[in-house]
Every structure is written in structure tokens, then in C-alpha cells.
PDB file of N, CA and C in Angstrom:
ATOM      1  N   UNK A   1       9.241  39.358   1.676  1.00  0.00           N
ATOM      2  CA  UNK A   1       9.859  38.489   2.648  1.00  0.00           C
ATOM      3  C   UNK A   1       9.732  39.141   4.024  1.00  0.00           C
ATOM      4  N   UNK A   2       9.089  38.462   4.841  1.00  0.00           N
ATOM      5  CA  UNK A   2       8.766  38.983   6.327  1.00  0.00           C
ATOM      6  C   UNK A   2      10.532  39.127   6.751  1.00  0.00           C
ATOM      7  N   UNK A   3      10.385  39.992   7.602  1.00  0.00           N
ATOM      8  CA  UNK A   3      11.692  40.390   8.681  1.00  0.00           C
ATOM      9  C   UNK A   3      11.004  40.140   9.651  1.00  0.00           C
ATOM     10  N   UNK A   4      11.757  39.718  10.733  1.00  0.00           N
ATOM     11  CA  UNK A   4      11.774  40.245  12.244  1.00  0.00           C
ATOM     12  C   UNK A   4      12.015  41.351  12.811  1.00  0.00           C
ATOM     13  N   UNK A   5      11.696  42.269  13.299  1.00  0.00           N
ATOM     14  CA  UNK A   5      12.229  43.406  13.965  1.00  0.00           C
ATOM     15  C   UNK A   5      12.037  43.736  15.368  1.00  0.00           C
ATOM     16  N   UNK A   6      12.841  44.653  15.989  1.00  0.00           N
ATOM     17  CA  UNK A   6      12.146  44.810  17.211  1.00  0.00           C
ATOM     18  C   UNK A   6      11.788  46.285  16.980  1.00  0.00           C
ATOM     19  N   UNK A   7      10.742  46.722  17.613  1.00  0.00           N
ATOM     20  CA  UNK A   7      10.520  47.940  17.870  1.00  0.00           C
ATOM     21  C   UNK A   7      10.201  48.665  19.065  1.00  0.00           C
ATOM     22  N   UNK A   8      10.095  50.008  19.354  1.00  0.00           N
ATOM     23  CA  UNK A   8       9.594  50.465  20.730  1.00  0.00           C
ATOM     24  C   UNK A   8       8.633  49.871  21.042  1.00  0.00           C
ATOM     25  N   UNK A   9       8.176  49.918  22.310  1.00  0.00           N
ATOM     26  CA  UNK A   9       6.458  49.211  22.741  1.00  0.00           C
ATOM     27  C   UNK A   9       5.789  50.762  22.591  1.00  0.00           C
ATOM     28  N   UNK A  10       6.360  51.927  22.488  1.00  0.00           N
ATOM     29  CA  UNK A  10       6.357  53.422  22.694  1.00  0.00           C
ATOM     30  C   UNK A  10       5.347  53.549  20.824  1.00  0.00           C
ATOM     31  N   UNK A  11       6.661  53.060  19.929  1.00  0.00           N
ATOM     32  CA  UNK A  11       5.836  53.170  18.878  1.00  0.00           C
ATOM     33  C   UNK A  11       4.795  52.398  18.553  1.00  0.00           C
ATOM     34  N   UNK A  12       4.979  51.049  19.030  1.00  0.00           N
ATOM     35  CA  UNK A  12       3.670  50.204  18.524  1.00  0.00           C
ATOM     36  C   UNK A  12       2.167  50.466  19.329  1.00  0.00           C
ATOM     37  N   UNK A  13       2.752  50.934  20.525  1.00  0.00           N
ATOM     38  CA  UNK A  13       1.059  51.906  21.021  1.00  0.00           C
ATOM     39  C   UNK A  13       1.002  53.024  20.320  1.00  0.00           C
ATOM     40  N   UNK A  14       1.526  53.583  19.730  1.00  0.00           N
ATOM     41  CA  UNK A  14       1.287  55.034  18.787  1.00  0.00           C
ATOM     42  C   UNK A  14       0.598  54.787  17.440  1.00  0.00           C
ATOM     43  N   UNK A  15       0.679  53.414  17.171  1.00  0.00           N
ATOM     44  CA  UNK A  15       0.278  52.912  15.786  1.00  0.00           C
ATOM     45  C   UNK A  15      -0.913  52.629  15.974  1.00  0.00           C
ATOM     46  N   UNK A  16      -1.192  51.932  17.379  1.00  0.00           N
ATOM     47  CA  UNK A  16      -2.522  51.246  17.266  1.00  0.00           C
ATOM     48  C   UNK A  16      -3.814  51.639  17.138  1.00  0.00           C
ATOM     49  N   UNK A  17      -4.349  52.985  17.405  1.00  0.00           N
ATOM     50  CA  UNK A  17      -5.282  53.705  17.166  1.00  0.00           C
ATOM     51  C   UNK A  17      -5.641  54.198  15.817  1.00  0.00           C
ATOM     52  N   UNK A  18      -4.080  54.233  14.630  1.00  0.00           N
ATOM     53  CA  UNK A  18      -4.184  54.579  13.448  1.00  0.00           C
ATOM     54  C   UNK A  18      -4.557  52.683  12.825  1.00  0.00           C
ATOM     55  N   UNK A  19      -3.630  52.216  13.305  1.00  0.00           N
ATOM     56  CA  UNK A  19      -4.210  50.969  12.662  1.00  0.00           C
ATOM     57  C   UNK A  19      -5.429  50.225  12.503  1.00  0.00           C
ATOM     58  N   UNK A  20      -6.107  51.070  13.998  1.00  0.00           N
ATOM     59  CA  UNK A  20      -7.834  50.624  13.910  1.00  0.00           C
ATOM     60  C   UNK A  20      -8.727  51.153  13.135  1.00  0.00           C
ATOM     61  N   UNK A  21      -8.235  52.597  13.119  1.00  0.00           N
ATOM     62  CA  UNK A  21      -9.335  53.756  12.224  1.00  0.00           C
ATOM     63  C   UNK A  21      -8.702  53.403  10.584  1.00  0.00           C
ATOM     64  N   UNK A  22      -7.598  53.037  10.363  1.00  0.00           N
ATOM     65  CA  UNK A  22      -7.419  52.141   8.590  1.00  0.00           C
ATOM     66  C   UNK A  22      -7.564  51.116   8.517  1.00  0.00           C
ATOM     67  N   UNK A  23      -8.560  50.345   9.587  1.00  0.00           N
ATOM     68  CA  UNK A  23      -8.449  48.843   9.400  1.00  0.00           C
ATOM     69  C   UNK A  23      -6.889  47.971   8.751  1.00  0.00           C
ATOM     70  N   UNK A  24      -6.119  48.183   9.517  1.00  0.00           N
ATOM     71  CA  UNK A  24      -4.502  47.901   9.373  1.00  0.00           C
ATOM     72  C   UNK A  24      -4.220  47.115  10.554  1.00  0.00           C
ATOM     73  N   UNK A  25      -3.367  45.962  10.172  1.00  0.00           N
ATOM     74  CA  UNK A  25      -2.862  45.583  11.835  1.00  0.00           C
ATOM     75  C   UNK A  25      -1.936  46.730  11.998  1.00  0.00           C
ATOM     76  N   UNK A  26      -1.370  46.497  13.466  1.00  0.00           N
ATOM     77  CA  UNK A  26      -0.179  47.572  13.861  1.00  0.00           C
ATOM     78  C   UNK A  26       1.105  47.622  13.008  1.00  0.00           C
ATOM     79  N   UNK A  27       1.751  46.448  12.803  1.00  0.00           N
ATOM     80  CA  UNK A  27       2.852  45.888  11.958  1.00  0.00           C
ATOM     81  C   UNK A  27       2.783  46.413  10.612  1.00  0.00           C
ATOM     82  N   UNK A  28       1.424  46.163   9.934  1.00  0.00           N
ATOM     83  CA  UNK A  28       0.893  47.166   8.631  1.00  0.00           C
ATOM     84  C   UNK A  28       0.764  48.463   8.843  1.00  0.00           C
ATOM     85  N   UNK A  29       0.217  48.772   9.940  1.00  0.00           N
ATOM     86  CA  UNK A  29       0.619  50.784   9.940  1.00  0.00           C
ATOM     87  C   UNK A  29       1.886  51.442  10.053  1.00  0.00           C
ATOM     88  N   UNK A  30       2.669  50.507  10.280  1.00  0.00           N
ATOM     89  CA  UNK A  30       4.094  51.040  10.413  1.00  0.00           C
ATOM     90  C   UNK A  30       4.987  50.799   8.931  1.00  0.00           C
ATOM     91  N   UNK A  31       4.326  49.766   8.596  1.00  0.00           N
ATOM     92  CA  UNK A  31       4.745  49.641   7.582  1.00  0.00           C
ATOM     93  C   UNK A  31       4.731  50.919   6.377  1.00  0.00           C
ATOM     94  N   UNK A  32       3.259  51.110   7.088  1.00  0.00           N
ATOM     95  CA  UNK A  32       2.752  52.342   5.943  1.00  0.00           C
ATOM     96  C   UNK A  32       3.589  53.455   6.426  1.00  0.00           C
ATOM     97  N   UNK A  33       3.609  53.621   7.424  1.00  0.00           N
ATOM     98  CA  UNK A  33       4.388  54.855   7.816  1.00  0.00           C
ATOM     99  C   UNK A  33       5.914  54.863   7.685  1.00  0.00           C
ATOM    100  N   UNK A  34       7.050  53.805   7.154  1.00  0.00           N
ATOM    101  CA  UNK A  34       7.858  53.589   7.268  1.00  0.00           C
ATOM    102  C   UNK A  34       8.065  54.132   4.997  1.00  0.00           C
ATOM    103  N   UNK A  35       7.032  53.584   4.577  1.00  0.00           N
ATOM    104  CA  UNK A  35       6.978  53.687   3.051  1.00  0.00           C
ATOM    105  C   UNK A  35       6.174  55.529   2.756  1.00  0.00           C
ATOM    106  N   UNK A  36       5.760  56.012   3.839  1.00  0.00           N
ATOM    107  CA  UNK A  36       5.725  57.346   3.468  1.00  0.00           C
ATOM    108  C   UNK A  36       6.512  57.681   4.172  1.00  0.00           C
ATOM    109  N   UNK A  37       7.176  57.688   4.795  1.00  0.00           N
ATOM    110  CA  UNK A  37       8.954  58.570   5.186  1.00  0.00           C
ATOM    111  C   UNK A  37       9.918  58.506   4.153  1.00  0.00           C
ATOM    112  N   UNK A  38       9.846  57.267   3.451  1.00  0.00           N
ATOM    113  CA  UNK A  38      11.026  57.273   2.629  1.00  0.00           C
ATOM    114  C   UNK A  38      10.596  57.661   1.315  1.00  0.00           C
ATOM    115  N   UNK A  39       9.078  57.791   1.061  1.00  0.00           N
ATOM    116  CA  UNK A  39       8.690  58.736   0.298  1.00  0.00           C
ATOM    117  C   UNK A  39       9.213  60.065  -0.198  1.00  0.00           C
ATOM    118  N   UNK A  40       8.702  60.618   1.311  1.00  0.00           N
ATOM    119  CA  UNK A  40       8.992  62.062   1.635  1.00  0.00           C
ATOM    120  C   UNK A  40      10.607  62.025   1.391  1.00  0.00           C
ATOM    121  N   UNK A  41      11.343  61.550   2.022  1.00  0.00           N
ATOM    122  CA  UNK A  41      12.809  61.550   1.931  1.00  0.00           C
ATOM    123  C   UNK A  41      12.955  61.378   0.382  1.00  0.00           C
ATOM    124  N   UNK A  42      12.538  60.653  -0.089  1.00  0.00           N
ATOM    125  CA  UNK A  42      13.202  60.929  -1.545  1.00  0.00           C
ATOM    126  C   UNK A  42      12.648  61.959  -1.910  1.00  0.00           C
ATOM    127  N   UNK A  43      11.976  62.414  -1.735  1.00  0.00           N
ATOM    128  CA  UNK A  43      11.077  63.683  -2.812  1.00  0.00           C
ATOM    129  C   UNK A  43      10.691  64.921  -1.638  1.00  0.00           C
ATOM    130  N   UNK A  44      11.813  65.524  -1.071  1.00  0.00           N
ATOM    131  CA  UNK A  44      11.349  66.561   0.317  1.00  0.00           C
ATOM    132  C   UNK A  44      10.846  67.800  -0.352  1.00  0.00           C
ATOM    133  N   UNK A  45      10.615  68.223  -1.551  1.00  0.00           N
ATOM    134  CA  UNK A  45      10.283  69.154  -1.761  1.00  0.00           C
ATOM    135  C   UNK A  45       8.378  68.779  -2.295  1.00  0.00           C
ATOM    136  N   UNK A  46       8.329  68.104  -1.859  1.00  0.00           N
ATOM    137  CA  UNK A  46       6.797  67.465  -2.120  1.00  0.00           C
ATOM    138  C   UNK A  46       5.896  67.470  -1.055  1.00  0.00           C
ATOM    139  N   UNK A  47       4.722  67.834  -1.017  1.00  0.00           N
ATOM    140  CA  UNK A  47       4.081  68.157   0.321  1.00  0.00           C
ATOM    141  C   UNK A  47       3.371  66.600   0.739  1.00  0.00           C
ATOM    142  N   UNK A  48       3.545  65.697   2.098  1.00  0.00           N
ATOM    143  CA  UNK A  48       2.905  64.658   2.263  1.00  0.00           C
ATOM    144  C   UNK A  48       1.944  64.272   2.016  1.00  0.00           C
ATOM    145  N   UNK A  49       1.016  65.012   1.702  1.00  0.00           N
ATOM    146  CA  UNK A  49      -0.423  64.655   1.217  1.00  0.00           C
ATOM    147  C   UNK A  49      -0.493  64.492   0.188  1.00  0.00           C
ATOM    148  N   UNK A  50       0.780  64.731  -0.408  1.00  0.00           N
ATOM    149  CA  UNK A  50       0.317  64.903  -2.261  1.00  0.00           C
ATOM    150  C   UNK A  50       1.236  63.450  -2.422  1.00  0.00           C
ATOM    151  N   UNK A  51       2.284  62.932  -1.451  1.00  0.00           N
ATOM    152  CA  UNK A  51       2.872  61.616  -1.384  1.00  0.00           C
ATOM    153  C   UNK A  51       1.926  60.774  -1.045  1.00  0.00           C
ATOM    154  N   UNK A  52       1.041  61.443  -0.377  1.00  0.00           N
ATOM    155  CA  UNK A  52      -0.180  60.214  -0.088  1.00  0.00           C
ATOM    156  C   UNK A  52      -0.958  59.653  -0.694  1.00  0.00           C
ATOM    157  N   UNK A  53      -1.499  60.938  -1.570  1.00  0.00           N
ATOM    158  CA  UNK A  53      -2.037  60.983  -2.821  1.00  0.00           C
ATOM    159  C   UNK A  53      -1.474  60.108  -3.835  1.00  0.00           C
ATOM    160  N   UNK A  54      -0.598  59.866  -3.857  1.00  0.00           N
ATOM    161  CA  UNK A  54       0.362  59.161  -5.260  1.00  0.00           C
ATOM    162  C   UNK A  54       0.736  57.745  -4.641  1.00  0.00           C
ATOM    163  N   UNK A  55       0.994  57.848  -3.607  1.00  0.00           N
ATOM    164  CA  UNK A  55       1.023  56.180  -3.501  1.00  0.00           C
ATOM    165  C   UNK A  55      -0.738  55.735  -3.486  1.00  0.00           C
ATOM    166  N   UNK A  56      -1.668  56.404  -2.819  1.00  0.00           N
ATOM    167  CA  UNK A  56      -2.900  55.814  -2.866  1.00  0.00           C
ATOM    168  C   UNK A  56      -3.266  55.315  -4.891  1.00  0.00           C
ATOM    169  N   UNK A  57      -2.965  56.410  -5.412  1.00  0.00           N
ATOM    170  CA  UNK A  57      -3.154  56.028  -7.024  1.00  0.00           C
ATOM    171  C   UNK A  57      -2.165  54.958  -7.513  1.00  0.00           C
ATOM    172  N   UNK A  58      -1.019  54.786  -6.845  1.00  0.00           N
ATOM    173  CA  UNK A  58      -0.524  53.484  -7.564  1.00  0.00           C
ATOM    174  C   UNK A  58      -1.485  52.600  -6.876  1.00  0.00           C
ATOM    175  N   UNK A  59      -1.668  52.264  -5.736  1.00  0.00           N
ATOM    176  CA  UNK A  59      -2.141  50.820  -5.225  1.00  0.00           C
ATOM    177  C   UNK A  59      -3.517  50.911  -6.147  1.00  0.00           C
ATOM    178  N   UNK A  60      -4.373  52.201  -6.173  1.00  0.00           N
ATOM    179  CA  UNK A  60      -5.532  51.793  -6.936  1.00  0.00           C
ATOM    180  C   UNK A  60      -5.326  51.487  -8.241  1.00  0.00           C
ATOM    181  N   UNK A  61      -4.043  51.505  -8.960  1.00  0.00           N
ATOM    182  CA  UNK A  61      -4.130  51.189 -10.746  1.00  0.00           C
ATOM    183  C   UNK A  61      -3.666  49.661 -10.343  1.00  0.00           C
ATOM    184  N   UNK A  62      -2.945  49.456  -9.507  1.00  0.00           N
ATOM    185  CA  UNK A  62      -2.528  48.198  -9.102  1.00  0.00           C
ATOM    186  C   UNK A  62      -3.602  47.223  -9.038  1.00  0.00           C
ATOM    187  N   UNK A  63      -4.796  47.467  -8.208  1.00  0.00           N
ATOM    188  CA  UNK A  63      -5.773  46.704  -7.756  1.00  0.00           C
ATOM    189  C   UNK A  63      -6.321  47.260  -8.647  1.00  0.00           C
ATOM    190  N   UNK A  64      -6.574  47.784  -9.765  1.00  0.00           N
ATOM    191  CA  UNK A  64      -7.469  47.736 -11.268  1.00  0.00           C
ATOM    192  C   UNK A  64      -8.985  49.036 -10.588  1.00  0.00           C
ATOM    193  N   UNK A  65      -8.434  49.014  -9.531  1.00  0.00           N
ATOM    194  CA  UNK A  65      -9.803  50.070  -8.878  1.00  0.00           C
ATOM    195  C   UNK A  65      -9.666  51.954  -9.728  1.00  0.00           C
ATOM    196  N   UNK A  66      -8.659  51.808 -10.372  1.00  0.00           N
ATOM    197  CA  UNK A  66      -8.315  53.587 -11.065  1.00  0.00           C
ATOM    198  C   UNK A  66      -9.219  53.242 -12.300  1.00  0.00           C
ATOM    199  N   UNK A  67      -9.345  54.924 -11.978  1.00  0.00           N
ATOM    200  CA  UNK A  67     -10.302  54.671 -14.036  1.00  0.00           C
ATOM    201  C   UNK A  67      -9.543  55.726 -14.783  1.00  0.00           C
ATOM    202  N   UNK A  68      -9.916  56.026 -16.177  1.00  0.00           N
ATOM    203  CA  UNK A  68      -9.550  56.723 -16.753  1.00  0.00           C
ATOM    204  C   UNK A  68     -10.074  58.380 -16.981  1.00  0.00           C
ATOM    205  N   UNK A  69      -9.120  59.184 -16.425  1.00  0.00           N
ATOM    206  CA  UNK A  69      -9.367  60.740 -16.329  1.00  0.00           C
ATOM    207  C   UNK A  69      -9.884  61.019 -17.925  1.00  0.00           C
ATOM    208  N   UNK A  70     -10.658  61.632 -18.160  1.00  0.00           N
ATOM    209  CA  UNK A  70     -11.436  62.162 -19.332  1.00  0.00           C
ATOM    210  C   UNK A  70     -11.435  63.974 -19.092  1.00  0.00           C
ATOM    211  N   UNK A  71     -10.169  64.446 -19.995  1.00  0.00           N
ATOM    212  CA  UNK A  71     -10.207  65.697 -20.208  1.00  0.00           C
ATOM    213  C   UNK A  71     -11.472  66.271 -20.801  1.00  0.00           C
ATOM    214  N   UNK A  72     -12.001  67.189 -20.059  1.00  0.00           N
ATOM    215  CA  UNK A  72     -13.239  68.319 -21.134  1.00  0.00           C
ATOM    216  C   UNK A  72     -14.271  67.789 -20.923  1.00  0.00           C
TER     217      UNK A  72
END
């Protein structure tokens, strides 16, 4: 369900350069950045990249794009 929000004009120029280089609108990079903070916040003893790492593998089992790890 869309919200309305307001935000800085401070942050939404801070987004926009990340939103171009992830092909993201601005509204979607914040988004992303709003779902790895509260990442990190739940799990602070976890290093961000490895939160990055783990949400990137859910969306890929999600979108059927993960395969199956083959030990040995």
C-alpha cells in the first residue's frame, strides 16, 4: 500500500545518483535504504554487506533466479 510521505529535498538529491547507477527510481532507493537500516537494526551484530547479501538471496529465491548450492 503506497504512503505519502514527505521527505528532505537534502535526502532525495542524495538518492538520486544511487538510484541511477541501480536503475531504481529515487522513492525505490530509499525504500531500499530504509529496508537495510531496519535490517541492520534488527541484527547490529551483522556486518551490512552480509545484510545485503541476504536480502539480495531472498529476492533471488523469490524471483525463482537462486539455484541450488551443490556441496563437493
Amino acid at each position: 500500500m503506497p504512503v505519502a510521505m514527505k521527505i528532505s529535498d537534502e535526502l532525495a538529491n542524495d538518492a538520486k545518483p544511487y538510484a541511477a547507477a541501480e536503475h531504481r527510481s529515487v522513492p525505490k532507493q530509499i525504500e531500499y535504504w530504509a529496508r537495510i537500516g531496519k535490517a541492520v537494526t534488527d541484527n547490529p551484530d551483522m556486518p551490512v554487506a552480509m545484510v545485503r547479501e541476504i536480502l539480495l538471496a531472498r529476492q533471488e529465491r523469490l524471483s525463482d533466479q537462486a539455484t541450488e548450492y551443490k556441496f563437493g
